[in-house]
Protein backbone atom coordinates (compact mmCIF):
# COMPACT_ATOMS: atom_id res chain seq x y z
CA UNK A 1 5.93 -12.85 -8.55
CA UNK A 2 9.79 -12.84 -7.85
CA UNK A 3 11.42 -12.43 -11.22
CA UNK A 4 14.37 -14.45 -12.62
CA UNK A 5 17.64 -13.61 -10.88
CA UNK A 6 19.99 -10.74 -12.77
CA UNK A 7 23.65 -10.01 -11.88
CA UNK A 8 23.49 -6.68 -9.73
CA UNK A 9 26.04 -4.24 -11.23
CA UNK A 10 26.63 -0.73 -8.68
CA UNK A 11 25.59 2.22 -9.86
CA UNK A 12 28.16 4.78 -11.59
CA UNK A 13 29.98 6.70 -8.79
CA UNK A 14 28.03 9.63 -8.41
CA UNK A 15 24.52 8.63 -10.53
CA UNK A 16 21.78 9.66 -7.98
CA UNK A 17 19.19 6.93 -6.92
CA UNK A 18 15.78 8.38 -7.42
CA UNK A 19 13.70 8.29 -3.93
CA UNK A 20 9.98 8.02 -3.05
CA UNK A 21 10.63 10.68 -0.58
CA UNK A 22 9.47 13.87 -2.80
CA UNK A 23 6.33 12.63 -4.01
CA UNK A 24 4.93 10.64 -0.89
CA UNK A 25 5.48 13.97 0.68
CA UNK A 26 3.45 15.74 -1.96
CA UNK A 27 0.74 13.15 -1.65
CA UNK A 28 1.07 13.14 2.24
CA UNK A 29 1.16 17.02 2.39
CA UNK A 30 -1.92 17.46 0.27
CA UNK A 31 -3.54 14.85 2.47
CA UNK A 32 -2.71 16.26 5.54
CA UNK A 33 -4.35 19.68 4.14
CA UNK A 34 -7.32 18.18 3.15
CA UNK A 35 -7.69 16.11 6.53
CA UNK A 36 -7.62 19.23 8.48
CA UNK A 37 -10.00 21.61 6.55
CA UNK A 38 -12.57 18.43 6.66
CA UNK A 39 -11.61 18.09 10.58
CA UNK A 40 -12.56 21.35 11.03
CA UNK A 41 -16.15 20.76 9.30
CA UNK A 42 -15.88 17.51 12.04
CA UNK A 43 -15.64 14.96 9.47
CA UNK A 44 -15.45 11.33 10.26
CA UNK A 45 -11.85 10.60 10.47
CA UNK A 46 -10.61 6.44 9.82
CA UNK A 47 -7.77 4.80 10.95
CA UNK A 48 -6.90 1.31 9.90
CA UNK A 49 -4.36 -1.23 10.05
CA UNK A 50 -4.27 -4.89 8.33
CA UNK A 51 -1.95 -7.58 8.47
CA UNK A 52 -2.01 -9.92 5.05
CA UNK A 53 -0.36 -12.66 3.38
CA UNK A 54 0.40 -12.94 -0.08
CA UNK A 55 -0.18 -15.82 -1.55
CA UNK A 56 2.33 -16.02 -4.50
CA UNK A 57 5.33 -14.28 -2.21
CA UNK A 58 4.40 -16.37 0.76
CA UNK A 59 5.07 -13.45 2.89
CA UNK A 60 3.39 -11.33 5.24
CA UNK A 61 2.15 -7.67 4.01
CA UNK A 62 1.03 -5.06 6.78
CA UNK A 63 -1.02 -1.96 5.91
CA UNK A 64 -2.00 1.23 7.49
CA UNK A 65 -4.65 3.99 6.70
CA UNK A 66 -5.47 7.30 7.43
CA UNK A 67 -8.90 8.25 5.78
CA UNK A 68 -11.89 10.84 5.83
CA UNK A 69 -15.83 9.67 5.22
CA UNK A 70 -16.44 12.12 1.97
CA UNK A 71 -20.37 11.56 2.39
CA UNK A 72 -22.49 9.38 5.20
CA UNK A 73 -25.63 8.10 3.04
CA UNK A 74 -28.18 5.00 4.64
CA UNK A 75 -26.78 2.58 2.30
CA UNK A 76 -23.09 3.32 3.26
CA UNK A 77 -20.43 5.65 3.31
CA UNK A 78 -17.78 7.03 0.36
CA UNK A 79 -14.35 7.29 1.82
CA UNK A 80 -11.05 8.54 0.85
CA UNK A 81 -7.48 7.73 2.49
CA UNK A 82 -4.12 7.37 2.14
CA UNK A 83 -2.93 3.81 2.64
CA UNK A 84 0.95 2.37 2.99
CA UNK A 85 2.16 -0.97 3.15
CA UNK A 86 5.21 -3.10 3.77
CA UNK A 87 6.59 -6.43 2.65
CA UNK A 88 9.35 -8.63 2.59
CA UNK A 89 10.32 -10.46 -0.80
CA UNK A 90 12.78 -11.24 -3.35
CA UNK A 91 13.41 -9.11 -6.15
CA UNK A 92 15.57 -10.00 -8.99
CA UNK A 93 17.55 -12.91 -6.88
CA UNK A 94 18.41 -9.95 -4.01
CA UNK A 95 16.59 -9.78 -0.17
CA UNK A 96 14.00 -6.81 -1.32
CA UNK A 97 11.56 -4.12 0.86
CA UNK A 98 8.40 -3.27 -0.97
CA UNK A 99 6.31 -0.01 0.34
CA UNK A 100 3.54 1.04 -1.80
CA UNK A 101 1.93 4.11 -1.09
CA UNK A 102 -1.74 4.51 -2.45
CA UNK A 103 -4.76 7.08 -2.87
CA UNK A 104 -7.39 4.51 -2.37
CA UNK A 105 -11.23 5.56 -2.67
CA UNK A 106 -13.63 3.14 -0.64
CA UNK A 107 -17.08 2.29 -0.20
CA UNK A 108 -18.23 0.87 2.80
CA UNK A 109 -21.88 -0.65 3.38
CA UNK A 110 -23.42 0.00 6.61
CA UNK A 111 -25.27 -4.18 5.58
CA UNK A 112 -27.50 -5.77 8.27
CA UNK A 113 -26.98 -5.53 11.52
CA UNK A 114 -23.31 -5.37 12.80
CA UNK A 115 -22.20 -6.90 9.57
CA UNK A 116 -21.78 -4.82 6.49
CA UNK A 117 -18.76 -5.27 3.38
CA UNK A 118 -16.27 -2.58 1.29
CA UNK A 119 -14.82 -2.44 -1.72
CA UNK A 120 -12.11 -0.03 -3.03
CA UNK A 121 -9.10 0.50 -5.56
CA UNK A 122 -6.08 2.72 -5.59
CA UNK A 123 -2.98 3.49 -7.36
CA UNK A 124 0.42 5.54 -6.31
CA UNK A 125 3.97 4.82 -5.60
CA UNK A 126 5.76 1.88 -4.83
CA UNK A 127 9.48 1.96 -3.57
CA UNK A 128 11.85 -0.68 -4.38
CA UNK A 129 14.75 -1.58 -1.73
CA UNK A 130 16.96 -4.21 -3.09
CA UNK A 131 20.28 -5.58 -1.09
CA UNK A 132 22.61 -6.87 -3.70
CA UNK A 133 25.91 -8.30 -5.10
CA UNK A 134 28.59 -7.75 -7.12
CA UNK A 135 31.95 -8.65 -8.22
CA UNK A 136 33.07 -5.74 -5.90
CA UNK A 137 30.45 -6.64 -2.68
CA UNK A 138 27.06 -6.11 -1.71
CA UNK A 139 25.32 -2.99 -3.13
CA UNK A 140 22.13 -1.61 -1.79
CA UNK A 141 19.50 -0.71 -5.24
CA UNK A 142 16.54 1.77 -4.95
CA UNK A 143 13.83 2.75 -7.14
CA UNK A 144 10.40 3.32 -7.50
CA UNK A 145 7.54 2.74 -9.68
CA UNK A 146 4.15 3.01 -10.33
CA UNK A 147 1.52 0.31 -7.95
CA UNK A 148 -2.35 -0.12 -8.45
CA UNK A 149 -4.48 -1.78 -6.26
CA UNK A 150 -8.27 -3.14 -5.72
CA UNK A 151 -10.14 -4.89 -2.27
CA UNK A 152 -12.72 -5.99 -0.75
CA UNK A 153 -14.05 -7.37 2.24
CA UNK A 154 -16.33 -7.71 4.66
CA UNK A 155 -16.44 -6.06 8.25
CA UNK A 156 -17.81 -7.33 11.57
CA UNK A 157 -18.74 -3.80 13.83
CA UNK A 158 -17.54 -3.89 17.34
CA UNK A 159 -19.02 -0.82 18.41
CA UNK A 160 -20.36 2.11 16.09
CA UNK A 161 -16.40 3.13 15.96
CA UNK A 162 -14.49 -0.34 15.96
CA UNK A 163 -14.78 -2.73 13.47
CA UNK A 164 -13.28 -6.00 12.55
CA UNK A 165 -12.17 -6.25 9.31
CA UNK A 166 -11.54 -9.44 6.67
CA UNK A 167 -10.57 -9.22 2.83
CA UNK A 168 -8.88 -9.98 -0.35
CA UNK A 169 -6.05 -7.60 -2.07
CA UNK A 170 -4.95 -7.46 -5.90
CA UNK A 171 -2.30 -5.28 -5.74
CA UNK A 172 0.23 -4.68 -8.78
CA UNK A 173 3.65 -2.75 -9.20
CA UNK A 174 5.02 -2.01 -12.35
CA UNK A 175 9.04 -3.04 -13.39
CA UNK A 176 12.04 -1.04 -11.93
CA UNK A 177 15.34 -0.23 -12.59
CA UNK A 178 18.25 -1.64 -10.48
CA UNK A 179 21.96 -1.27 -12.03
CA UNK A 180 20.54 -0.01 -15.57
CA UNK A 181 18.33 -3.63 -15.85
CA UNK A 182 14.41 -3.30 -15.79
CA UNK A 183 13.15 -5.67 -13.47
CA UNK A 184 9.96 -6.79 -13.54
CA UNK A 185 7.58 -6.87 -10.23
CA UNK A 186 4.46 -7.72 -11.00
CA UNK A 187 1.32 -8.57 -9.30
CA UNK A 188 -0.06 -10.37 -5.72
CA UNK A 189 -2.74 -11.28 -3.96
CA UNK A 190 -3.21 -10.97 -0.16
CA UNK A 191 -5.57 -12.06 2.09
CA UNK A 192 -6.05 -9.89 5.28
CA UNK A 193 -7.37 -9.25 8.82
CA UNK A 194 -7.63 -6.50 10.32
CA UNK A 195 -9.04 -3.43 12.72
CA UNK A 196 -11.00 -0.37 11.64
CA UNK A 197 -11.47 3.36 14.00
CA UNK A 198 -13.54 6.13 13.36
CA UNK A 199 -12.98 9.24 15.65
């Protein structure tokens, strides 16, 4: 996944970095909205967290979810949530933060007995933090791209409102642009464990 080193040039005094900060807030906000008209029809709210390791980057990847249960049926439940993760890696030869942020749609199986599976995609935003060099000392590079994703799993229930969760990630990010150079990103896949709430 790590693409082949580039020499980091700084940015034009002046040239604005583009941020993930305007549109995770638009996805967030419209979220948020959603969560609390379905809270107030006392939805099934979900909370997760996951902690991963990607097999190509050899490096750890945490996750965290907020979600809603769209529709309950016997054979399982539709959900919809907003998901962000974190990792570690190297990005064009520089020490690099990767945080996608997803709209992922899941189905979850209610199975036999305690044990039941899910399986899910998403796609969003995925923001770029890249601590470079040049000729004139380090720089710091941002930008952000577009990131699909697809899981499943399987999940071991605690209680009707824990769960234990296990799984596999695919997760892709399309190329960004550091110092005028596309760089390319690429694709990953995780394995995970991790903890599910419903409240």
């Amino acid at each position: 996944m790590p693409p082949p080193r580039i020499s980091h040039r700084p940015a034009p005094a002046g040239t604005p970095l583009r941020t993930l900060t305007q549109p995770v807030k638009k996805i967030l906000f419209c979220f948020l909205l959603a969560t609390g008209a379905v809270s107030a029809a006392r939805a099934t709210i979900i909370v997760g967290s996951e902690v991963g390791y990607l097999f190509d980057d050899e490096e750890a990847y945490y996750t965290g979810r907020l979600g809603l249960e769209l529709r309950a049926l016997p054979a399982g439940s539709h959900q919809l949530e907003v998901e962000a993760g974190y990792t570690e890696t190297l990005i064009a030869g520089g020490d690099a933060r990767l945080l996608p942020v997803t709209l992922n749609y899941r189905f979850v199986s209610e199975g036999s007995g305690a044990l039941g599976y899910y399986a899910g995609l998403g796609a969003g935003l995925a923001r770029a933090h890249v601590d470079g060099y040049s000729i004139n000392g380090p720089v710091q590079l941002r930008d952000e791209s577009f990131a699909a994703q697809a899981f499943a799993g399987i999940e071991y229930r605690l209680t009707p409102l824990v769960a234990l969760t296990a799984g596999l990630r695919y997760i892709w990010v399309d190329k960004v642009t550091l110092a005028s150079t596309p760089v390319e990103i690429g694709d990953d896949v995780a394995v995970s464990l991790g903890l599910r709430f419903k409240f």
